[in-house]
Each structure stands twice: as C-alpha cells, then as structure tokens.
PDB file of N, CA and C in Angstrom:
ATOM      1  N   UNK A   1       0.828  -1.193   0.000  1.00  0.00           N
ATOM      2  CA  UNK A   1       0.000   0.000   0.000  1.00  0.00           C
ATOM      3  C   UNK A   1       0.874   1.259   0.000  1.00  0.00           C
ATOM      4  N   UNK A   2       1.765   1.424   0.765  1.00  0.00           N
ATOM      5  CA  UNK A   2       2.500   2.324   0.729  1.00  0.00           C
ATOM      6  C   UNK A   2       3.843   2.651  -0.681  1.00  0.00           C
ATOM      7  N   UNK A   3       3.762   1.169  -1.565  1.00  0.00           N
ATOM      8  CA  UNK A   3       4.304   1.611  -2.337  1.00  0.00           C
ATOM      9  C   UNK A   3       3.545   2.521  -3.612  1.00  0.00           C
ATOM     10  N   UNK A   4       2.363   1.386  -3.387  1.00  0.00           N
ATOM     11  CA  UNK A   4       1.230   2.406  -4.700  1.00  0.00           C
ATOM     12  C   UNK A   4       1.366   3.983  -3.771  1.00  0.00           C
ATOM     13  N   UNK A   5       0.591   4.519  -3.251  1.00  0.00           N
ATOM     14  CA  UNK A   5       1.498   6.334  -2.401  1.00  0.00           C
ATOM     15  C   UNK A   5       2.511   6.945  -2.664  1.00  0.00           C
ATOM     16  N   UNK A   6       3.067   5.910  -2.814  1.00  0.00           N
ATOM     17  CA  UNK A   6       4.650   6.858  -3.165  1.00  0.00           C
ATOM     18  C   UNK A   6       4.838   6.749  -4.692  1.00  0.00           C
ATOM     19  N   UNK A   7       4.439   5.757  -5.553  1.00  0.00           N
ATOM     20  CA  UNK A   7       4.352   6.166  -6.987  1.00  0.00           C
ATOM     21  C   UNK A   7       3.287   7.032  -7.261  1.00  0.00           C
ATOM     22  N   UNK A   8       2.326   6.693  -6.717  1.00  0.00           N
ATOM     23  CA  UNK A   8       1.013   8.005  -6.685  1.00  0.00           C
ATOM     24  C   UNK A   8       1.569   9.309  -6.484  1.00  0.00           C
ATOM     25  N   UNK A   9       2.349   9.753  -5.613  1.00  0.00           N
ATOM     26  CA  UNK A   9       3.017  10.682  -5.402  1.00  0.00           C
ATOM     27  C   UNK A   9       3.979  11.338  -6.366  1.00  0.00           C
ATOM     28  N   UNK A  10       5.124  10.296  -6.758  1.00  0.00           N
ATOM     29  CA  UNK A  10       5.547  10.377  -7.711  1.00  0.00           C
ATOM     30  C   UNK A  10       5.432  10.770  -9.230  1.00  0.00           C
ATOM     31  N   UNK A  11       4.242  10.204  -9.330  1.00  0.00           N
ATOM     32  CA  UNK A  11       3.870  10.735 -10.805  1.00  0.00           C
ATOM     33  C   UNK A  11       2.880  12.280 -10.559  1.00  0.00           C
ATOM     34  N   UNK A  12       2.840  12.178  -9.656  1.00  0.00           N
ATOM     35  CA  UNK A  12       1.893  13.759  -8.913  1.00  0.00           C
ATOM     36  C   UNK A  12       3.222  14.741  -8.965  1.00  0.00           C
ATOM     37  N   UNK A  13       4.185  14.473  -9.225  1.00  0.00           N
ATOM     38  CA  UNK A  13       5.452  15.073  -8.984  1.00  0.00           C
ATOM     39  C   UNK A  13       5.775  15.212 -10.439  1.00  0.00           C
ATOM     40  N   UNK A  14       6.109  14.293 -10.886  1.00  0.00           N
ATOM     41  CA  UNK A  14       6.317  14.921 -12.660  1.00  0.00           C
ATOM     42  C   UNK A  14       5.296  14.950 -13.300  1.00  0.00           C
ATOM     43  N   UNK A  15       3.933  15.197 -12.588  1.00  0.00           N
ATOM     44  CA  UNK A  15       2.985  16.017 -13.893  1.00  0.00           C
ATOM     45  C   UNK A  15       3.087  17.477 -13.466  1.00  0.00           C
ATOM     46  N   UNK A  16       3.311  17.471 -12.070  1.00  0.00           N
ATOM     47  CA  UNK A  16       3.113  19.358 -11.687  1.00  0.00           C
ATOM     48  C   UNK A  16       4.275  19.900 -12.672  1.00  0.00           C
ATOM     49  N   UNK A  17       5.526  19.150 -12.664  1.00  0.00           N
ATOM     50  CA  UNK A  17       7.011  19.767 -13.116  1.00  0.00           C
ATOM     51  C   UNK A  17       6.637  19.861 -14.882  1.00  0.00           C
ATOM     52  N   UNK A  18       5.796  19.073 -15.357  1.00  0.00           N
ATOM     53  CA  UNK A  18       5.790  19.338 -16.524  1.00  0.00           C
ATOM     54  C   UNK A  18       5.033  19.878 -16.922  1.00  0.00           C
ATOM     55  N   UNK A  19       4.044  20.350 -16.240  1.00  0.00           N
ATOM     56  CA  UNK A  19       2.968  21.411 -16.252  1.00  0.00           C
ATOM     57  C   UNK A  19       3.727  22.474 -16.406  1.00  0.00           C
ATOM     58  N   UNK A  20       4.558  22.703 -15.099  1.00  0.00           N
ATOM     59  CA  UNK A  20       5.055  24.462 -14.470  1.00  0.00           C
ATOM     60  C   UNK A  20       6.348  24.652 -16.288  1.00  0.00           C
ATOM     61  N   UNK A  21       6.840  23.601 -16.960  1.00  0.00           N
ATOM     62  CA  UNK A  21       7.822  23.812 -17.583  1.00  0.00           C
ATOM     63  C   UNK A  21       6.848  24.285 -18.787  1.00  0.00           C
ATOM     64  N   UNK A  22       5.968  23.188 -18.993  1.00  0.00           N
ATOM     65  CA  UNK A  22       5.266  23.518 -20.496  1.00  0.00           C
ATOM     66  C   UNK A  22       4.878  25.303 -20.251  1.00  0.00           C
ATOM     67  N   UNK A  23       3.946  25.685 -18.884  1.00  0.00           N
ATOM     68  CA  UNK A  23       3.488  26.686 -18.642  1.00  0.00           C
ATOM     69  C   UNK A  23       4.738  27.977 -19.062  1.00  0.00           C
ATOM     70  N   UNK A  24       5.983  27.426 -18.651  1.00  0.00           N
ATOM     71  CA  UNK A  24       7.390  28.147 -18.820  1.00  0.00           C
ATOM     72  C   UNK A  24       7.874  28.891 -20.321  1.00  0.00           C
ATOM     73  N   UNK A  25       7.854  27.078 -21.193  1.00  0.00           N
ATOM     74  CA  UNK A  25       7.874  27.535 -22.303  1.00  0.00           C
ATOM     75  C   UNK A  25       6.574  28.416 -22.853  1.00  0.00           C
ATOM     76  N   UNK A  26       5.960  28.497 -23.295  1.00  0.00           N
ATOM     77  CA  UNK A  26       4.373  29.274 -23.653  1.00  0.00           C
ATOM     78  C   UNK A  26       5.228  30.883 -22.869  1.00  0.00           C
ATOM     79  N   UNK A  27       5.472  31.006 -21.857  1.00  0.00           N
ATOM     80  CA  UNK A  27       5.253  32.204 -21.156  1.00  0.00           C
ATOM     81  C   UNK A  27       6.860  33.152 -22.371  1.00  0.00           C
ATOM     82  N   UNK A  28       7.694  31.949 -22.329  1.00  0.00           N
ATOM     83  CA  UNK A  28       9.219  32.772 -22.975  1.00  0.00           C
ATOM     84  C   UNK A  28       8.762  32.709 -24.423  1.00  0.00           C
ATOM     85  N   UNK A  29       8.011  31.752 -25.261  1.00  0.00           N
ATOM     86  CA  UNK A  29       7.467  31.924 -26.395  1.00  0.00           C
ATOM     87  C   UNK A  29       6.805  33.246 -26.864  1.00  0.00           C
ATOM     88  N   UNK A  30       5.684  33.383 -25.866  1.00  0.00           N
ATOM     89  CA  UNK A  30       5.052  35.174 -26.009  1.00  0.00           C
ATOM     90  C   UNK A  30       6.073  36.203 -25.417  1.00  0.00           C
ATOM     91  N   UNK A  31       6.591  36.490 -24.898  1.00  0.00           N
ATOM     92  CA  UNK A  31       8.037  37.454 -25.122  1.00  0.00           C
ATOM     93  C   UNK A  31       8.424  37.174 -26.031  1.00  0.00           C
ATOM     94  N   UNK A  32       9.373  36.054 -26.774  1.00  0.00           N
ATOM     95  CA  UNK A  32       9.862  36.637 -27.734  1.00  0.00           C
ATOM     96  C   UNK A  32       9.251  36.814 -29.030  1.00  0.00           C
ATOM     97  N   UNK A  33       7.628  36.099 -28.964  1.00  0.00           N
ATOM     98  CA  UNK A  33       7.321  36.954 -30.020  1.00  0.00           C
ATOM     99  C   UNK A  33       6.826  38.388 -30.287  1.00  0.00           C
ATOM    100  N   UNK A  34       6.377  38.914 -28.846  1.00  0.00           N
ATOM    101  CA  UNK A  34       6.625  40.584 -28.699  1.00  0.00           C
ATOM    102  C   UNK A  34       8.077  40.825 -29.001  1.00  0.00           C
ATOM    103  N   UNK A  35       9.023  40.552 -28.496  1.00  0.00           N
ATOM    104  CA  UNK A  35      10.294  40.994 -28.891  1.00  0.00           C
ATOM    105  C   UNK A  35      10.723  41.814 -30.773  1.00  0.00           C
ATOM    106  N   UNK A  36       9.885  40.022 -30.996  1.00  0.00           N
ATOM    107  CA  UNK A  36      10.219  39.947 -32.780  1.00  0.00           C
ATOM    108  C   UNK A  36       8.850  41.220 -32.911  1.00  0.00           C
ATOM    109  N   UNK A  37       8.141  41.374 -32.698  1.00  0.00           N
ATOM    110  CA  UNK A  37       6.972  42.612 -32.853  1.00  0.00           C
ATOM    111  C   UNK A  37       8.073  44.002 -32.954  1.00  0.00           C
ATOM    112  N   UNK A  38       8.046  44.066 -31.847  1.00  0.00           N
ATOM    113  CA  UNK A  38       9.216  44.927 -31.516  1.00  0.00           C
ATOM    114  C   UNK A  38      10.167  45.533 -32.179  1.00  0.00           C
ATOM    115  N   UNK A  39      10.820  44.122 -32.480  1.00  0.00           N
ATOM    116  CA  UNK A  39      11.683  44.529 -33.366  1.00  0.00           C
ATOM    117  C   UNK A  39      11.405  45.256 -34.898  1.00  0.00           C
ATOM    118  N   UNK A  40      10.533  43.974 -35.082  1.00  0.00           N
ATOM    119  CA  UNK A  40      10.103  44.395 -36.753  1.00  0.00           C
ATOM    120  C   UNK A  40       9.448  46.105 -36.821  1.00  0.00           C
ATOM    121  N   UNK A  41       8.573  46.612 -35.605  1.00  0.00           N
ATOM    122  CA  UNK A  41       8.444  48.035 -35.776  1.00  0.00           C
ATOM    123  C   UNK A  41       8.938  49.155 -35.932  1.00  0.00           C
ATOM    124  N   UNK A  42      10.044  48.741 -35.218  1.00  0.00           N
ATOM    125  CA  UNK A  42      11.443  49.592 -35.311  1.00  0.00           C
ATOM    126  C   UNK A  42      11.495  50.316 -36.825  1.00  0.00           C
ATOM    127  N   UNK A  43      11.456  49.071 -37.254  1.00  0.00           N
ATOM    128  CA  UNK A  43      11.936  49.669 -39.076  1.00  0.00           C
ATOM    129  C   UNK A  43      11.070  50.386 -39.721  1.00  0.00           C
ATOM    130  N   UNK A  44      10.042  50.729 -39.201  1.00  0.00           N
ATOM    131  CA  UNK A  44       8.533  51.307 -40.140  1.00  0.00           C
ATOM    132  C   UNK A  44       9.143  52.874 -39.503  1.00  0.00           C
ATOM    133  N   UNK A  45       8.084  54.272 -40.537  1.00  0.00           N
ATOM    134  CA  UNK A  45       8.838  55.570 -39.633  1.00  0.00           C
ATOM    135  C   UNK A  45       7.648  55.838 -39.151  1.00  0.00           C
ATOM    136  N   UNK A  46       7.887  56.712 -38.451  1.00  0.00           N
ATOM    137  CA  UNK A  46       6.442  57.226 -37.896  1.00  0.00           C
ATOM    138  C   UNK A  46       4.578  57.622 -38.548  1.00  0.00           C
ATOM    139  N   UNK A  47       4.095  56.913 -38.080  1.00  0.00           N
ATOM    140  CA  UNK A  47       2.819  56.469 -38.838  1.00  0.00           C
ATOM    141  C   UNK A  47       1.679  57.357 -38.446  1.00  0.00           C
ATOM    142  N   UNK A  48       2.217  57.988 -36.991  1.00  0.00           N
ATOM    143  CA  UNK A  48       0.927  59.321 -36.934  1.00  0.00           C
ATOM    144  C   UNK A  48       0.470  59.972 -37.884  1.00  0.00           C
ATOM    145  N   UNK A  49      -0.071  60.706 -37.702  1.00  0.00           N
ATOM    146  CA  UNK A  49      -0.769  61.567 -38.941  1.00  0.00           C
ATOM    147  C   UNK A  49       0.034  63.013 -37.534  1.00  0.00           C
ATOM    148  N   UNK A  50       0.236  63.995 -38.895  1.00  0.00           N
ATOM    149  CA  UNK A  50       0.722  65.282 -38.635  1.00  0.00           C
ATOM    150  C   UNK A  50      -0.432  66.078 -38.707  1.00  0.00           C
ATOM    151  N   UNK A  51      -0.652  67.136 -37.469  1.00  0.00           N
ATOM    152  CA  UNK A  51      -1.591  67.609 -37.164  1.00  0.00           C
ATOM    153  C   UNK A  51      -1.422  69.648 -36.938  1.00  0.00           C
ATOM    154  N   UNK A  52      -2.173  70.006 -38.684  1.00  0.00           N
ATOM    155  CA  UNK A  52      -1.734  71.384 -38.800  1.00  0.00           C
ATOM    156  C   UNK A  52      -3.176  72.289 -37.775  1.00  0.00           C
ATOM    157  N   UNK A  53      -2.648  72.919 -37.100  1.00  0.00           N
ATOM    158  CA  UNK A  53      -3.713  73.819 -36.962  1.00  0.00           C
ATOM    159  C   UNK A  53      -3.465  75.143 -37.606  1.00  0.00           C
ATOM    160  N   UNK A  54      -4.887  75.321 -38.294  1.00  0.00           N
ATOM    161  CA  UNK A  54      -5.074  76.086 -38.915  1.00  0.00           C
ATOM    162  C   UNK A  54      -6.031  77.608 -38.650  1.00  0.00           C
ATOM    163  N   UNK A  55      -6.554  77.710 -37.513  1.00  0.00           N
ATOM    164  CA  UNK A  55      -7.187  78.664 -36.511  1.00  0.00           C
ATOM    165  C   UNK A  55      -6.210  79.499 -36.437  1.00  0.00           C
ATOM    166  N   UNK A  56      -7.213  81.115 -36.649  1.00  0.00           N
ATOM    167  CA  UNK A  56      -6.034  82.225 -36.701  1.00  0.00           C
ATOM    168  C   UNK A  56      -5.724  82.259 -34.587  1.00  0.00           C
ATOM    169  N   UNK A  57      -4.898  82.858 -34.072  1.00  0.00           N
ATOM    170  CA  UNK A  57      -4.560  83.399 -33.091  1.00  0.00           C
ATOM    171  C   UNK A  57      -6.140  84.144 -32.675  1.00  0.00           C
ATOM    172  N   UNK A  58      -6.068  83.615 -31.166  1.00  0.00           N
ATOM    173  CA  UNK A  58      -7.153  84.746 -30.884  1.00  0.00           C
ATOM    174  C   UNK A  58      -6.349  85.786 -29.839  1.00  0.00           C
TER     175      UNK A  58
END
C-alpha cells in the first residue's frame, strides 16, 4: 500500500514539473514573439498623422 502512495506521489510530482515547464515555455514563447513585434516596428517611420492647426490666433 505504501508503495502504490509513493508512486502516486511520484507521478503527482512529474505532472506538476511538466505542467510548471510547459506553462514556462508558452510564457518565454510570447516574449519573444513581442520581442520579434518589436523589433520588426522599429523599421517602419512614424505612422501618426501630422496635425496642422489652422485657426487664426485669438
């Protein structure tokens, strides 16, 4: 009995660890694809619109 517990345990042990890792990868995956976002914006120039006012002085 106590050995089924301790493999029970055991495998309760490498599903959390491969949970928290998978959860790990996913988390460094979305950084670096903001990163690559990031990056790639860099290269575009500024996309605002330029804003004349045209109202005389009061």
């Amino acid at each position: 009995m106590k050995l089924i517990i301790l493999l029970f345990a055991i495998v309760l042990g490498f599903g959390a660890t491969f949970k928290k890792t998978a959860d790990d990868i996913k988390v460094t995956a979305d950084k670096y694809k903001l990163q690559q976002e990031q990056k790639e914006l860099r290269s575009y120039p500024n996309l605002l619109p330029e804003v004349v006012i045209v109202a005389p002085r009061a």
